[in-house]
PDB file of N, CA and C in Angstrom:
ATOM      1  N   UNK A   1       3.964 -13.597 -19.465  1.00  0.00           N
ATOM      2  CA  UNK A   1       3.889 -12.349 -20.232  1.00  0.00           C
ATOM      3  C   UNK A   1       3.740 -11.180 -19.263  1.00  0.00           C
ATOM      4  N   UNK A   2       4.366 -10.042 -19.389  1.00  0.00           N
ATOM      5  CA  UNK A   2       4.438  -8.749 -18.854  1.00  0.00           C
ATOM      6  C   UNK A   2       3.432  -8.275 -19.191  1.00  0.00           C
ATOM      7  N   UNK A   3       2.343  -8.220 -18.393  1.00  0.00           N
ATOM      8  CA  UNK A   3       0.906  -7.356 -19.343  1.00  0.00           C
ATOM      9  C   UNK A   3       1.090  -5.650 -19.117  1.00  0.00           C
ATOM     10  N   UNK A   4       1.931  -5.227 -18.723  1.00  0.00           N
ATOM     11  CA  UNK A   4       2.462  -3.928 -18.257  1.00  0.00           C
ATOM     12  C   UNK A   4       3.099  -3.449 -19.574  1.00  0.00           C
ATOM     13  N   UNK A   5       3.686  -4.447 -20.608  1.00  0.00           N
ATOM     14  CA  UNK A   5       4.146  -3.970 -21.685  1.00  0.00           C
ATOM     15  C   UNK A   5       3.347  -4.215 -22.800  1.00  0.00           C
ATOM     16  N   UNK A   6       2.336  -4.787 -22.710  1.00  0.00           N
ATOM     17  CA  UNK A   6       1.386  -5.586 -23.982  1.00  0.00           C
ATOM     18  C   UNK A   6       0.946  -4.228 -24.463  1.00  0.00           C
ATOM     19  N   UNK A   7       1.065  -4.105 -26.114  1.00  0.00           N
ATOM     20  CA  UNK A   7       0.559  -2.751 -26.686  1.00  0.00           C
ATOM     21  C   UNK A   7      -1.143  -3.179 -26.793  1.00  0.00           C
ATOM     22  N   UNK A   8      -1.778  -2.001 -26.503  1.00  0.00           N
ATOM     23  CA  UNK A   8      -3.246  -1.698 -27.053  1.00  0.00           C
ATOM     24  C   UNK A   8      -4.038  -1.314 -27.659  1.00  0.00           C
ATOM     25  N   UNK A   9      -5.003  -1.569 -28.453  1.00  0.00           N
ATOM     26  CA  UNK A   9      -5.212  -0.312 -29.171  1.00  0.00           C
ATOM     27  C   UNK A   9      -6.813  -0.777 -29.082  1.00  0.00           C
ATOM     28  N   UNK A  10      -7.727   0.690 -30.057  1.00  0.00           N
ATOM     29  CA  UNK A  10      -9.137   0.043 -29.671  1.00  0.00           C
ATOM     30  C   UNK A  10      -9.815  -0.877 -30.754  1.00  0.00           C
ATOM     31  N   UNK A  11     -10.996  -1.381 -30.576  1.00  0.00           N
ATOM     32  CA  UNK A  11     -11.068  -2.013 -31.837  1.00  0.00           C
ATOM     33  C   UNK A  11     -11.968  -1.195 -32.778  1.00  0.00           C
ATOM     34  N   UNK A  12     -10.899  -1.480 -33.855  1.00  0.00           N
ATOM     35  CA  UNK A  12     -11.771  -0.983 -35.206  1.00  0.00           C
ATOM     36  C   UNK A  12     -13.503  -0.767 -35.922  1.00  0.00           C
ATOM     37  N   UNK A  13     -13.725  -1.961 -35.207  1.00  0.00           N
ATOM     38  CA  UNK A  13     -15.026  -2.491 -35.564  1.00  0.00           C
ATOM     39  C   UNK A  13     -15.956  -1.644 -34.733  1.00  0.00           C
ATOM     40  N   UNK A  14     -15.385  -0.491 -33.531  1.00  0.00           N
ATOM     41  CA  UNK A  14     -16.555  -0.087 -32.931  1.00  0.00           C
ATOM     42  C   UNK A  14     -16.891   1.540 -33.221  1.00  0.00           C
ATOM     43  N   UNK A  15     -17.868   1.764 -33.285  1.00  0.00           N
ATOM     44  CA  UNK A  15     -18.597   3.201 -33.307  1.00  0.00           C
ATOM     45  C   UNK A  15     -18.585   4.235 -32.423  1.00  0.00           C
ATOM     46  N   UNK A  16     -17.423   5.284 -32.621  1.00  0.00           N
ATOM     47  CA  UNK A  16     -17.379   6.621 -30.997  1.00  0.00           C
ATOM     48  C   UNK A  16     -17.677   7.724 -31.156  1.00  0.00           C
ATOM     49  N   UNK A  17     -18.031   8.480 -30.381  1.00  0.00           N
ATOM     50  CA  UNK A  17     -18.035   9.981 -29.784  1.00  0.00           C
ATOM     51  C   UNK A  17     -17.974   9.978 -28.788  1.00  0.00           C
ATOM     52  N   UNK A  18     -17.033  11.289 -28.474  1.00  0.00           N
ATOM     53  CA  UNK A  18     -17.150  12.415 -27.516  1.00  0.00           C
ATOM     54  C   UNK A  18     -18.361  13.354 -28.014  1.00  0.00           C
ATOM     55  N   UNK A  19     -18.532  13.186 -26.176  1.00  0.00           N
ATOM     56  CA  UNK A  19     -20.061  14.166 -25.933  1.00  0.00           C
ATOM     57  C   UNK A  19     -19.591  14.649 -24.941  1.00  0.00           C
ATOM     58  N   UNK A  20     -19.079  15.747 -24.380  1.00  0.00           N
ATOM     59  CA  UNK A  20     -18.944  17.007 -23.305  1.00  0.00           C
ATOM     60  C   UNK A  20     -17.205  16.367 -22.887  1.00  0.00           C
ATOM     61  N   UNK A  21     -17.604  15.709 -21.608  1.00  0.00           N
ATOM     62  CA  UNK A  21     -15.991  15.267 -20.948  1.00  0.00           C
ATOM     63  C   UNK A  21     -16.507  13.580 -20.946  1.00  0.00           C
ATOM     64  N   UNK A  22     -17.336  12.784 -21.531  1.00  0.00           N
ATOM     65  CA  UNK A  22     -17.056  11.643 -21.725  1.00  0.00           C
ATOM     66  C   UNK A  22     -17.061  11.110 -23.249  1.00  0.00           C
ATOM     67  N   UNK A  23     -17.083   9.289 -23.408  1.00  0.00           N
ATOM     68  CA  UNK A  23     -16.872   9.119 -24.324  1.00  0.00           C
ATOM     69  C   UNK A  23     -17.629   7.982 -24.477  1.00  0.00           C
ATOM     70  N   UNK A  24     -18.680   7.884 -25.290  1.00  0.00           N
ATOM     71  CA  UNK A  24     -19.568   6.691 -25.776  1.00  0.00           C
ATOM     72  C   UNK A  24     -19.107   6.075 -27.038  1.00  0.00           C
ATOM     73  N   UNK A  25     -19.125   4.909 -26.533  1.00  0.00           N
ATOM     74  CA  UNK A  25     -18.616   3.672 -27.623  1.00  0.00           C
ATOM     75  C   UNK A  25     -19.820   2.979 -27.998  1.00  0.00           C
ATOM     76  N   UNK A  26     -20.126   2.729 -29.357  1.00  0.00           N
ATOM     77  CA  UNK A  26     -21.263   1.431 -29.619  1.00  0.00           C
ATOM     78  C   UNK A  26     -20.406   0.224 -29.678  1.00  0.00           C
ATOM     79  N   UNK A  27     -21.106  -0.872 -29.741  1.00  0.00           N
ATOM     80  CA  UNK A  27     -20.801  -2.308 -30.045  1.00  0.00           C
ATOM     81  C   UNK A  27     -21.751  -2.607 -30.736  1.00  0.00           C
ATOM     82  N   UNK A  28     -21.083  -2.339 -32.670  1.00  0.00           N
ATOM     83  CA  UNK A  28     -22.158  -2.818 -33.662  1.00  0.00           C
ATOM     84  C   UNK A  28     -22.619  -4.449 -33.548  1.00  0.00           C
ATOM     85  N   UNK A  29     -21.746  -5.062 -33.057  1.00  0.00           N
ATOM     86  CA  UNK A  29     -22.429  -6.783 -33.262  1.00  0.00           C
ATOM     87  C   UNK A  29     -23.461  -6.883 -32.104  1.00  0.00           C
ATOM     88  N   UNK A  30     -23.360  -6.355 -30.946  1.00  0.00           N
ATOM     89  CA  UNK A  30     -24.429  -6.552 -29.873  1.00  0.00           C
ATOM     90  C   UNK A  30     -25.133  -5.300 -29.798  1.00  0.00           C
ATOM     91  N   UNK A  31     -25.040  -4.412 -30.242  1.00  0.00           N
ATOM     92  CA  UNK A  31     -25.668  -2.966 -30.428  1.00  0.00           C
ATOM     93  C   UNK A  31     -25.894  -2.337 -28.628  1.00  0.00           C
ATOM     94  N   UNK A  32     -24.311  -2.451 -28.180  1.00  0.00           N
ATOM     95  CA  UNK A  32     -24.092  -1.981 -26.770  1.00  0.00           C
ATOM     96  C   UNK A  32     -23.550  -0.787 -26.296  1.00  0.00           C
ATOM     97  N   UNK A  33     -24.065   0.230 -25.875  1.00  0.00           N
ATOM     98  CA  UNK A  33     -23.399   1.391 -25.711  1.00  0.00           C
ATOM     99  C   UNK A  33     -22.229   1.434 -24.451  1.00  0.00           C
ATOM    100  N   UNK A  34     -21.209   1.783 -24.580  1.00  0.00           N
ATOM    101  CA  UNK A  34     -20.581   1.895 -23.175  1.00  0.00           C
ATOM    102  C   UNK A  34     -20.121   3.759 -23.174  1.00  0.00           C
ATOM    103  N   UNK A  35     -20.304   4.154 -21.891  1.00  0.00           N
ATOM    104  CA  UNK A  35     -20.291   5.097 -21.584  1.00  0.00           C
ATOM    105  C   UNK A  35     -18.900   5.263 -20.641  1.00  0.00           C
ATOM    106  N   UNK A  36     -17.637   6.281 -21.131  1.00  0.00           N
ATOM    107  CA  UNK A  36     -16.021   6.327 -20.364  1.00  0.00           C
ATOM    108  C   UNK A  36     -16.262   7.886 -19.639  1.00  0.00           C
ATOM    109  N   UNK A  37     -16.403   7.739 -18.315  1.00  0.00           N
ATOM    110  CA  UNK A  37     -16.206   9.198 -17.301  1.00  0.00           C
ATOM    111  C   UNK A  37     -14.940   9.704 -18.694  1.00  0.00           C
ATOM    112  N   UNK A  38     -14.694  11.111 -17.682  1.00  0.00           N
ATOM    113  CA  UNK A  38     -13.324  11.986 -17.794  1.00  0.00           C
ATOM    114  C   UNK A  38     -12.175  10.858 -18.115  1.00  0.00           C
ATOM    115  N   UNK A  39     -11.745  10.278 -17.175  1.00  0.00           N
ATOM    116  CA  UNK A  39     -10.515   9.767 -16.719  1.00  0.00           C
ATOM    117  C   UNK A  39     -10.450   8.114 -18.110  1.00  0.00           C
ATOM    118  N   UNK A  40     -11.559   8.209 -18.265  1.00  0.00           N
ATOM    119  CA  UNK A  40     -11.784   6.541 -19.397  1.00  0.00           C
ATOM    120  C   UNK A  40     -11.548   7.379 -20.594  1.00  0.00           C
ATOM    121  N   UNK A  41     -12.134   8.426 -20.451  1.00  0.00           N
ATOM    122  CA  UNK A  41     -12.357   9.014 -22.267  1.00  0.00           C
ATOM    123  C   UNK A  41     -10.915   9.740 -22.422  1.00  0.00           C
ATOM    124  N   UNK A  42     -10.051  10.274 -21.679  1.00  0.00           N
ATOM    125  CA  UNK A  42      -8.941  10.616 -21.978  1.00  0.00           C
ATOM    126  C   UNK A  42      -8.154   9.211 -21.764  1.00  0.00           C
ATOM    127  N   UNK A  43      -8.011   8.280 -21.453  1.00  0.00           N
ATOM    128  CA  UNK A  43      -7.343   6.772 -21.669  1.00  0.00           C
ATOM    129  C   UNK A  43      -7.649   6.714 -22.751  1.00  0.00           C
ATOM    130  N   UNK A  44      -9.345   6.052 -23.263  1.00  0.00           N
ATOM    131  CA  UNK A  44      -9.626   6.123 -24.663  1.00  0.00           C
ATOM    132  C   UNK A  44      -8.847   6.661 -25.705  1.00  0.00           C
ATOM    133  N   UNK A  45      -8.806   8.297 -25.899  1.00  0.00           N
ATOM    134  CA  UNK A  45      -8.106   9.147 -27.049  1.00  0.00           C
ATOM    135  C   UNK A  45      -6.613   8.289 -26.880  1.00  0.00           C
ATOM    136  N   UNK A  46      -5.782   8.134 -25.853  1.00  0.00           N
ATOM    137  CA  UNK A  46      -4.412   7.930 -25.769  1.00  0.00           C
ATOM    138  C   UNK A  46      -4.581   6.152 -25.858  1.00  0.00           C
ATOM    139  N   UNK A  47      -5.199   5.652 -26.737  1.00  0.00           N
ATOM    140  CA  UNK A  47      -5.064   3.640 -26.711  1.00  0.00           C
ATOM    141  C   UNK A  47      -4.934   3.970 -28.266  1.00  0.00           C
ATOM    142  N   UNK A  48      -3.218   3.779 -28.884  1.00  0.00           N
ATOM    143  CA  UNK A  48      -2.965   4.180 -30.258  1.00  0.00           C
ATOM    144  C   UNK A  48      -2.682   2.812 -30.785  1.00  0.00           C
ATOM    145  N   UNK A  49      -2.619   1.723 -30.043  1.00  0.00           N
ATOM    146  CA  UNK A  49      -1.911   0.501 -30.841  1.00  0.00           C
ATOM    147  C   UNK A  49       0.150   0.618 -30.134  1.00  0.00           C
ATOM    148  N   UNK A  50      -0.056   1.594 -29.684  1.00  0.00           N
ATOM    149  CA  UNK A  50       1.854   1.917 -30.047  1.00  0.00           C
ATOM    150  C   UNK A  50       1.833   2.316 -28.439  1.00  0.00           C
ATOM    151  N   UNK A  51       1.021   2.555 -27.287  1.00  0.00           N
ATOM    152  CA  UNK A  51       1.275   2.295 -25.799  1.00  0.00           C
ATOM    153  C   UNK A  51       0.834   1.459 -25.557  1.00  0.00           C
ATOM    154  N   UNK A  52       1.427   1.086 -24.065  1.00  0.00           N
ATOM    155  CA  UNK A  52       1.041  -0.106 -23.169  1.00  0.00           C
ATOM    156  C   UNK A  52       0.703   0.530 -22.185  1.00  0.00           C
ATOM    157  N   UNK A  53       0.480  -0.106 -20.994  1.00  0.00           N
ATOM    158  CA  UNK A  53      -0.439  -0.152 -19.597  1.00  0.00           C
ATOM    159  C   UNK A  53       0.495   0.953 -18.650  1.00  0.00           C
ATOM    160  N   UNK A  54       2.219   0.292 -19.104  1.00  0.00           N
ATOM    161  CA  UNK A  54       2.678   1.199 -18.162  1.00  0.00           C
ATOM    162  C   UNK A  54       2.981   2.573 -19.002  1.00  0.00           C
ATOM    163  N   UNK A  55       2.788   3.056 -19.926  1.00  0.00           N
ATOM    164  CA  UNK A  55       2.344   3.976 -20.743  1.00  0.00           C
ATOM    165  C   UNK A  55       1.706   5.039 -20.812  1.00  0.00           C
ATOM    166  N   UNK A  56       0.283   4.240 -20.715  1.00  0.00           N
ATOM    167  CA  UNK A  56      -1.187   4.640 -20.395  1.00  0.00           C
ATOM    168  C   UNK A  56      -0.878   5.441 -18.888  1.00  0.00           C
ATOM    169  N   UNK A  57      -0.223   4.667 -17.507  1.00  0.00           N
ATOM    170  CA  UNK A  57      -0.193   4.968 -16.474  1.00  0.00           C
ATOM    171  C   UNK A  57       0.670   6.353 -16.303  1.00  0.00           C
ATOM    172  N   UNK A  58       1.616   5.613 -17.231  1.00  0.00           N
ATOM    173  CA  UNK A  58       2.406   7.142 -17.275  1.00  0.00           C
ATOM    174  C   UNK A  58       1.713   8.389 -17.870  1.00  0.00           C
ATOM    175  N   UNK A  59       1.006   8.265 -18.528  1.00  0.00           N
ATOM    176  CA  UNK A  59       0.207   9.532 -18.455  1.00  0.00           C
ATOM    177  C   UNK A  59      -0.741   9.857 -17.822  1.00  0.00           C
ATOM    178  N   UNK A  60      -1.199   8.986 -16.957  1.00  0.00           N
ATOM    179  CA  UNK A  60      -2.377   9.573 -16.102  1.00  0.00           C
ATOM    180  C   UNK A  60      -1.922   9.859 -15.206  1.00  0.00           C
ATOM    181  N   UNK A  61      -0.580   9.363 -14.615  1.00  0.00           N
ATOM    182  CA  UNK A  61       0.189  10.124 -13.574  1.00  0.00           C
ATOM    183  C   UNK A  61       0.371  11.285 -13.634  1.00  0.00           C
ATOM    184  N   UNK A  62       0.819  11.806 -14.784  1.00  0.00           N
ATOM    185  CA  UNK A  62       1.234  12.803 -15.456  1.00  0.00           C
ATOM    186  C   UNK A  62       0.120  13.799 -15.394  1.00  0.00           C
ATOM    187  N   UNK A  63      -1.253  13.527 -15.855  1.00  0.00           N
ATOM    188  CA  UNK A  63      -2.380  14.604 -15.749  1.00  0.00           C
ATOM    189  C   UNK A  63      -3.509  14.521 -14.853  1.00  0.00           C
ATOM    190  N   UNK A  64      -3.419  13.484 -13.920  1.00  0.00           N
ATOM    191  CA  UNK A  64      -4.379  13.232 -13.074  1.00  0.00           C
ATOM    192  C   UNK A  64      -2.760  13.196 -11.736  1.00  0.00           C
ATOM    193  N   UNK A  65      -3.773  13.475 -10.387  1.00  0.00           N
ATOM    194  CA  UNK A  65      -3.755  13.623  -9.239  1.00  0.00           C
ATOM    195  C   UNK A  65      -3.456  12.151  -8.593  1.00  0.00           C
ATOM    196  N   UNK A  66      -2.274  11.503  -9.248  1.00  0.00           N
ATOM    197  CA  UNK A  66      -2.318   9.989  -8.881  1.00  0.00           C
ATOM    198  C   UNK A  66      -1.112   9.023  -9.009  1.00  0.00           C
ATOM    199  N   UNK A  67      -0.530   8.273  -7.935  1.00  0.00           N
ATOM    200  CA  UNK A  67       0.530   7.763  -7.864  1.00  0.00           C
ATOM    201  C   UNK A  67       0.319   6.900  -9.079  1.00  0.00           C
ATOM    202  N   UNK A  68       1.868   6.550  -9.472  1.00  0.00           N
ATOM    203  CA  UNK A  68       2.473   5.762 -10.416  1.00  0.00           C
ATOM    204  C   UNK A  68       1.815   4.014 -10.506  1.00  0.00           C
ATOM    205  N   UNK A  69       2.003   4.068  -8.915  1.00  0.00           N
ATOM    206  CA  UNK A  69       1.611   2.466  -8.642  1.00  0.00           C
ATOM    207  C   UNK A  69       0.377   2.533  -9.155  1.00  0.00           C
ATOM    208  N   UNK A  70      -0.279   3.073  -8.177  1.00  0.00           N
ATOM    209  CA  UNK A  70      -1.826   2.861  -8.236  1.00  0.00           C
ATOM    210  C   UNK A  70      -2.550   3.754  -9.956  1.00  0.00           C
ATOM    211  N   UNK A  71      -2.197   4.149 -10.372  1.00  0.00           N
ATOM    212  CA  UNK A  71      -2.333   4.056 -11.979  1.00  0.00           C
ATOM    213  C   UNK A  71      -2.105   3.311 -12.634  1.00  0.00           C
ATOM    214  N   UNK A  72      -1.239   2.345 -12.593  1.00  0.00           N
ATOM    215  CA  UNK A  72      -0.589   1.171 -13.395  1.00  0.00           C
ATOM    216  C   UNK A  72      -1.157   0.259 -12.877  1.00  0.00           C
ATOM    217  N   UNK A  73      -2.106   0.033 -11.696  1.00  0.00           N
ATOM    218  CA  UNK A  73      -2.936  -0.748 -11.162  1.00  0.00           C
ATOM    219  C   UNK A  73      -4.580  -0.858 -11.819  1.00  0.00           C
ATOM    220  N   UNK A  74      -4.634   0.476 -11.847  1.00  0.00           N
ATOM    221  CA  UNK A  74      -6.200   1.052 -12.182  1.00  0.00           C
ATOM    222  C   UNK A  74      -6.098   0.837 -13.845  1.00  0.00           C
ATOM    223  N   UNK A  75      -5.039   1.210 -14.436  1.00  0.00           N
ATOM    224  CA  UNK A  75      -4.887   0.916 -15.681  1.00  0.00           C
ATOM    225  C   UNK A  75      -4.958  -0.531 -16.481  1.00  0.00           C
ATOM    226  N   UNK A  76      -4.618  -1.166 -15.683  1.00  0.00           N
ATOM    227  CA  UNK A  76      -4.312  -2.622 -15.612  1.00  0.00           C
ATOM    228  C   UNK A  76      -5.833  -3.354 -15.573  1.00  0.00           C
ATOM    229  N   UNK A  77      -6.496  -3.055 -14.995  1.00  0.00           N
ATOM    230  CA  UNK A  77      -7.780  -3.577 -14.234  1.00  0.00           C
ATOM    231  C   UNK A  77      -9.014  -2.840 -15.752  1.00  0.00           C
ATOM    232  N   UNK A  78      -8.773  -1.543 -16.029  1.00  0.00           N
ATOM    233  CA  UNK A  78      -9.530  -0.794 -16.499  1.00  0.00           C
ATOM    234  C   UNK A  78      -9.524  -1.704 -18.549  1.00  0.00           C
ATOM    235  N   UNK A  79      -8.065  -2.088 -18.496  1.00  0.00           N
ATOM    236  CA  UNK A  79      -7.980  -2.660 -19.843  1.00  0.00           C
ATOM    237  C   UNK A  79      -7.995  -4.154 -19.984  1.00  0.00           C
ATOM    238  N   UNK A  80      -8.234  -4.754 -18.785  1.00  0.00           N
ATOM    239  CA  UNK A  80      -8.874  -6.008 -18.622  1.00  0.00           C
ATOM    240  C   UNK A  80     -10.108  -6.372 -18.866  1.00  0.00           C
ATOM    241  N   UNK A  81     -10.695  -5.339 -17.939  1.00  0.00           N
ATOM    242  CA  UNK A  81     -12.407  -5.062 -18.352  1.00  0.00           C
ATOM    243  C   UNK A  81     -12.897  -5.085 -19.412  1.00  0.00           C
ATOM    244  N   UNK A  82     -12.245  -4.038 -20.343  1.00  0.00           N
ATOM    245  CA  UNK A  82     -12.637  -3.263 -21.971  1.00  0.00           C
ATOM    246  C   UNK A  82     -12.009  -4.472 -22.546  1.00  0.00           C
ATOM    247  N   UNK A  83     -11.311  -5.362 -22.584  1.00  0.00           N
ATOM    248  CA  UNK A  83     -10.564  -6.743 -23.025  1.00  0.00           C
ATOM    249  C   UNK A  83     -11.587  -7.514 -23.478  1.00  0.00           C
ATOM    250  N   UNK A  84     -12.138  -8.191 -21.909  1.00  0.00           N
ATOM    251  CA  UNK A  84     -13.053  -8.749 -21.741  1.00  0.00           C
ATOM    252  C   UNK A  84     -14.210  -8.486 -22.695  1.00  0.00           C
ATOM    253  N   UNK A  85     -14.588  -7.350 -23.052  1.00  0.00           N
ATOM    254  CA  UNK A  85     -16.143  -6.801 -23.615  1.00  0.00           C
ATOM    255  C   UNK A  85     -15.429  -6.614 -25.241  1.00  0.00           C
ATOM    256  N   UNK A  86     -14.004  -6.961 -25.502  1.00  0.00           N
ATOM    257  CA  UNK A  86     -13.376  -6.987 -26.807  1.00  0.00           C
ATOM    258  C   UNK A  86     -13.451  -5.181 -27.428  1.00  0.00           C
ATOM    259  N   UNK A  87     -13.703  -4.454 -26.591  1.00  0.00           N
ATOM    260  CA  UNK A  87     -13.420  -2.811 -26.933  1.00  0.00           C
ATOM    261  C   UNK A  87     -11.854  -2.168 -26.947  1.00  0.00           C
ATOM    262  N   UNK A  88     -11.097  -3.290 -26.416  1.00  0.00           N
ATOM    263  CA  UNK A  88      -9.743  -3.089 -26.512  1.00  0.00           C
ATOM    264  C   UNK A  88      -8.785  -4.219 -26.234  1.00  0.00           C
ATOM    265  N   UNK A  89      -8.541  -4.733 -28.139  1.00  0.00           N
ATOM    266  CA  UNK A  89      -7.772  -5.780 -28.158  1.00  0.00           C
ATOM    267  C   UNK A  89      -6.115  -5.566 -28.121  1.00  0.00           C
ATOM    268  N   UNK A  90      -5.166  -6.884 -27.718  1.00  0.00           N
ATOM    269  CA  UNK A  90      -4.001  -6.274 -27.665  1.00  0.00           C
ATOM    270  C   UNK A  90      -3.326  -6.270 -29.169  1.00  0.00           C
ATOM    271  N   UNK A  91      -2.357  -5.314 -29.418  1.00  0.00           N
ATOM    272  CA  UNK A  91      -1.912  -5.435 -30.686  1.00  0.00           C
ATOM    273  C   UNK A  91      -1.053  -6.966 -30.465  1.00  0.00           C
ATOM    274  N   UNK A  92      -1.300  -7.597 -31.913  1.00  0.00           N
ATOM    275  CA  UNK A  92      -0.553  -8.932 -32.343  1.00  0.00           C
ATOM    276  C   UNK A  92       0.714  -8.354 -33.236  1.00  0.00           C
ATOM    277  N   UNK A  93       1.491  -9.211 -32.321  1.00  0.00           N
ATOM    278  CA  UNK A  93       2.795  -8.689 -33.016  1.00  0.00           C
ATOM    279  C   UNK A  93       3.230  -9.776 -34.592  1.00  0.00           C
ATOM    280  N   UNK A  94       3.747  -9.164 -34.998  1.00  0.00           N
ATOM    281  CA  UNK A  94       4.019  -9.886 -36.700  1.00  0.00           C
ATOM    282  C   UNK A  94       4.836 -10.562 -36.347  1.00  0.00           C
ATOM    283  N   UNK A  95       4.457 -11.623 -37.154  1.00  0.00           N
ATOM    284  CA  UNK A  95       5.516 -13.177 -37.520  1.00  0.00           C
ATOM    285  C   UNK A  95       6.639 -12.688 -37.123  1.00  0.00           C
ATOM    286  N   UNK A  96       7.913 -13.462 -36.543  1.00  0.00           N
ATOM    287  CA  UNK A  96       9.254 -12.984 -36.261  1.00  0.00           C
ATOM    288  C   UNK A  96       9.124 -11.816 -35.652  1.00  0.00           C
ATOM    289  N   UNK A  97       8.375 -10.910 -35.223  1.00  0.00           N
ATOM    290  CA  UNK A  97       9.073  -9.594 -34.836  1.00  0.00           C
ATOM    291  C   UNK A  97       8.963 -10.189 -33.229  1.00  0.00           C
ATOM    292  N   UNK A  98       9.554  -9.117 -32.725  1.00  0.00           N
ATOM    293  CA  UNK A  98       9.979  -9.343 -31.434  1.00  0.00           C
ATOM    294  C   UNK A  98       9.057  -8.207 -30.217  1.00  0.00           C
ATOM    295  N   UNK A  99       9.019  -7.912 -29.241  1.00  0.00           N
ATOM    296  CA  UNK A  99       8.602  -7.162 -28.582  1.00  0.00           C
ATOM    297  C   UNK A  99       9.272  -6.692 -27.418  1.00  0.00           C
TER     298      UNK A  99
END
């Protein structure tokens, strides 16, 4: 699998705000706060279900100070993490559809 194309989105089940230039997430089942700098909380707003990684990268290229590669790297790593802690599952694609 191309994880460069896997769509993302966040999960439903969790509790957010923006507070100044970051972005706090709860985790109602473990009652866990995670706290996203600048650069997480604008990823955050842009994880619609409908981009992927190289997506995501493409826009941080785009508004941050930062090669293509190494965004699609950092991006990659950054939605592995949030994976892991289930704050950002990948969209499941429907029976028969294709991707």
């Amino acid at each position: 699998m191309n994880t460069a194309s896997v769509l993302w989105q966040k999960n439903p089940a969790l509790a957010w705000r923006e507070i100044d230039n970051a972005t706090v997430i709860i985790s109602p089942n473990d009652s866990v706060m995670h706290e996203l700098n600048d650069t997480g909380s604008f990823l955050w707003k842009n994880i619609d279900g409908y981009k992927s990684a190289a997506d995501l990268a493409a826009l941080l290229a785009e508004n941050y100070e930062v090669a293509p590669d190494i965004a699609l790297a950092d991006i990659q790593s950054l939605l592995a993490e949030k994976s892991s802690r289930k704050l950002i599952p990948p969209v499941q694609a429907a029976v028969g559809e294709s991707r």
